[in-house]
Structures are given as structure tokens and as C-alpha cells.
N, C-alpha and C. Protein backbone atom coordinates (compact mmCIF):
# COMPACT_ATOMS: atom_id res chain seq x y z
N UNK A 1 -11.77 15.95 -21.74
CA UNK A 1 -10.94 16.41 -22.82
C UNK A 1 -11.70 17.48 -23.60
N UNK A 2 -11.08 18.58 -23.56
CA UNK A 2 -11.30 19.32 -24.78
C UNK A 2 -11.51 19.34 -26.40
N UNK A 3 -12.75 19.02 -27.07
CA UNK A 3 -12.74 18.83 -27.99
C UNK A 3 -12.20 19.96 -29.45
N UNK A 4 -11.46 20.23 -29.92
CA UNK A 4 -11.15 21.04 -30.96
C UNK A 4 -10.57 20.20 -32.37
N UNK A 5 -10.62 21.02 -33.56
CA UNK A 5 -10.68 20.94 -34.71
C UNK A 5 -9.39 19.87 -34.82
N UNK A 6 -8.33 20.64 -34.44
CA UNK A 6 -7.24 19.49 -34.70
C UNK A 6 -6.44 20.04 -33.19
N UNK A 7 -5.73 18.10 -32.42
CA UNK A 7 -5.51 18.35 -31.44
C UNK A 7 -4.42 19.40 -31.35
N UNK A 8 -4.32 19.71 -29.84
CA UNK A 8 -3.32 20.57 -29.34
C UNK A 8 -2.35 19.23 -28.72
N UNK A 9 -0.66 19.79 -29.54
CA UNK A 9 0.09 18.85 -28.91
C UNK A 9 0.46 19.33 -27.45
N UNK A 10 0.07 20.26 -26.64
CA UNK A 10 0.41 20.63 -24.97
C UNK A 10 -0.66 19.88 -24.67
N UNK A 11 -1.83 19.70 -25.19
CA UNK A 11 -3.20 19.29 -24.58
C UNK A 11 -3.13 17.75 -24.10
N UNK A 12 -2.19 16.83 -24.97
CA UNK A 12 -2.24 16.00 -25.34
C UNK A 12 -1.07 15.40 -24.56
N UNK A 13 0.10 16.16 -24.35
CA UNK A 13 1.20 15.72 -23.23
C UNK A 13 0.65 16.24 -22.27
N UNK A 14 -0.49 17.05 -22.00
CA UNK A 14 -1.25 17.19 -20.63
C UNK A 14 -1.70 16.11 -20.38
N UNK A 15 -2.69 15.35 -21.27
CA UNK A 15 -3.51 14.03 -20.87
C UNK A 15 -2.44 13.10 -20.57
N UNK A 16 -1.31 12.95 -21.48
CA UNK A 16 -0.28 11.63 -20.89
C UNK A 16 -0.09 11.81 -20.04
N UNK A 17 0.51 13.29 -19.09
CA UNK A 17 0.72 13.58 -17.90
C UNK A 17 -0.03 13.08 -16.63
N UNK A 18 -1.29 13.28 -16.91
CA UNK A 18 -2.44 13.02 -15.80
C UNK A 18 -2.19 11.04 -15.87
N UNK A 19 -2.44 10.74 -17.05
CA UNK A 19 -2.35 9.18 -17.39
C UNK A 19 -1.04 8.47 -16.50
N UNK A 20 0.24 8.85 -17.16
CA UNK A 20 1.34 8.66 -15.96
C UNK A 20 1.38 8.73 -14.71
N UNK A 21 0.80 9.80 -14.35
CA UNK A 21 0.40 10.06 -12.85
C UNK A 21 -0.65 8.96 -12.07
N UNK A 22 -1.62 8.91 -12.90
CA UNK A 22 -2.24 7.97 -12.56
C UNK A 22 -1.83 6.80 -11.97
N UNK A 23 -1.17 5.85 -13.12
CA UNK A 23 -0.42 4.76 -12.89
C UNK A 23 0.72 4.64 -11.85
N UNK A 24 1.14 5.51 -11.87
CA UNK A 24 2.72 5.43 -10.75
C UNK A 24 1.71 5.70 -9.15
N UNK A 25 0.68 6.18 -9.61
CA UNK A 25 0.00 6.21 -8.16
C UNK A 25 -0.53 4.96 -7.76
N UNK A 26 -1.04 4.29 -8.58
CA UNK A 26 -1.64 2.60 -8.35
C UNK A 26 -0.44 1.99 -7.97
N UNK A 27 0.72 2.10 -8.51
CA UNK A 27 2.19 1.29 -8.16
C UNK A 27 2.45 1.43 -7.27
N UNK A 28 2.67 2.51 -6.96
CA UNK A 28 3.08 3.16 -5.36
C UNK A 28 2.08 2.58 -4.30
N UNK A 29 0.94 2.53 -4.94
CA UNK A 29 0.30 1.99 -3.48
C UNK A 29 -0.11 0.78 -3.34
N UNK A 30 0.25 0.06 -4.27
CA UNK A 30 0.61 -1.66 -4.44
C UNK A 30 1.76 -2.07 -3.91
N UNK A 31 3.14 -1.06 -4.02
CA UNK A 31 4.25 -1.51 -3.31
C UNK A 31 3.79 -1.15 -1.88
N UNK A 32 3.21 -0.20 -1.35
CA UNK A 32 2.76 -0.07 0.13
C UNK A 32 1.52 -0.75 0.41
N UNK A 33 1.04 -1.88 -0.06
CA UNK A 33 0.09 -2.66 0.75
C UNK A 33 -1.33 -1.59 0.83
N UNK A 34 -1.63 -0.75 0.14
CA UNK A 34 -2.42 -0.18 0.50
C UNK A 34 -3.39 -0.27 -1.04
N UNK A 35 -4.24 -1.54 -0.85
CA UNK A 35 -4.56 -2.34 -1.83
C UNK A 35 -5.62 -1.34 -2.35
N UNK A 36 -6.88 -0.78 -1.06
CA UNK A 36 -7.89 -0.42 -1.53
C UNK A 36 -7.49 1.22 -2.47
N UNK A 37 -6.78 2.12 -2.03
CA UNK A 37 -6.61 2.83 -2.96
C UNK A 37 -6.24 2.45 -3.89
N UNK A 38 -5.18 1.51 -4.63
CA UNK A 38 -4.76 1.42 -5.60
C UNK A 38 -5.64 0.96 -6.58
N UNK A 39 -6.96 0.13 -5.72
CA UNK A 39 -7.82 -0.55 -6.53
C UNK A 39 -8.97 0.77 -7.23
N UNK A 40 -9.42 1.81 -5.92
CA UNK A 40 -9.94 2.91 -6.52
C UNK A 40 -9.32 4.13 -7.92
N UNK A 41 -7.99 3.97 -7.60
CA UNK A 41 -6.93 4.96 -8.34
C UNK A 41 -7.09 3.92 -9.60
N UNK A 42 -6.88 2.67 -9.65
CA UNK A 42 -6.99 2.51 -10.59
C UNK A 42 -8.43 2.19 -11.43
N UNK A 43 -9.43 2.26 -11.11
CA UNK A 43 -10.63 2.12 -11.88
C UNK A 43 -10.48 3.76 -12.16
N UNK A 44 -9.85 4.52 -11.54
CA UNK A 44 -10.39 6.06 -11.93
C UNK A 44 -9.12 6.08 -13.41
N UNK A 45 -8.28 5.53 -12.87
CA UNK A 45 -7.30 5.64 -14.52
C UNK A 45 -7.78 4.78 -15.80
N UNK A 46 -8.82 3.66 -15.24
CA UNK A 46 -9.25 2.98 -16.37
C UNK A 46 -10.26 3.72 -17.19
N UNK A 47 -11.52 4.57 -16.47
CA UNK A 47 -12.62 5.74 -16.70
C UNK A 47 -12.11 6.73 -17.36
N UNK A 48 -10.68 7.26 -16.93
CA UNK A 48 -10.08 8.25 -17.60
C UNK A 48 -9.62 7.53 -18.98
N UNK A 49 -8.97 6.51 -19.02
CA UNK A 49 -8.64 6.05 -20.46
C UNK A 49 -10.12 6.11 -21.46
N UNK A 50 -10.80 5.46 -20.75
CA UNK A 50 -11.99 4.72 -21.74
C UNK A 50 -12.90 6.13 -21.83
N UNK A 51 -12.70 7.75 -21.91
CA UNK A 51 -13.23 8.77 -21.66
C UNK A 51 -12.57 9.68 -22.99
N UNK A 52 -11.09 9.26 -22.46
CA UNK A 52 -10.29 9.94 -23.37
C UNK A 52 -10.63 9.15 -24.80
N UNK A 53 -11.06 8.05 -24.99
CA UNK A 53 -10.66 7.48 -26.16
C UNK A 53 -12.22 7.53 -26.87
N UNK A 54 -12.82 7.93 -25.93
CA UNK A 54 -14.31 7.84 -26.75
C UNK A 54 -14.20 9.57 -27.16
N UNK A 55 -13.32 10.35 -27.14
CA UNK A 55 -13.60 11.99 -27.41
C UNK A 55 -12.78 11.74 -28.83
């Protein structure tokens, strides 16, 4: 994340964007049995949360 003075609201429906994406990708590959990505996709969406929230 880009750090600046006061946020940018595009910056910020950018990050939800990536965040959403994230998640519907772990779903998607939980409904297809395809456990080990979903398990990688999702530690990478948990890193991205806990990244975003420490900026």
C-alpha cells in the first residue's frame, strides 16, 4: 500500500478489489476440490489483510 497524507478513495476500492479477488479465488477452488491452492491463495489473502492494516 501506498502510504500518503490522506487516503485516496480509487486507492482504496483498488485494495478492496485485489481483497475480493482474493477470496472468490479461495471459493472457487474449494468448490473444485483443489484444496492446496485455495489453502496457498488463502494465506496470501490473510498476509495481504494483516499488511494492509498495519500501513
Amino acid at each position: 500500500m501506498i502510504e500518503t497524507s490522506s487516503p485516496d478513495p480509487d486507492m482504496l476500492r483498488y485494495e478492496e478489489s485485489i481483497a475480493k479477488i482474493l477470496d472468490r479465488a479461495v471459493k472457487l477452488f474449494r468448490r473444485t476440490n483443489l484444496e492446496e491452492l485455495a489453502d496457498k491463495w488463502d494465506r496470501i489473502l490473510k498476509t495481504y489483510d494483516s499488511k494492509k492494516r498495519n500501513h
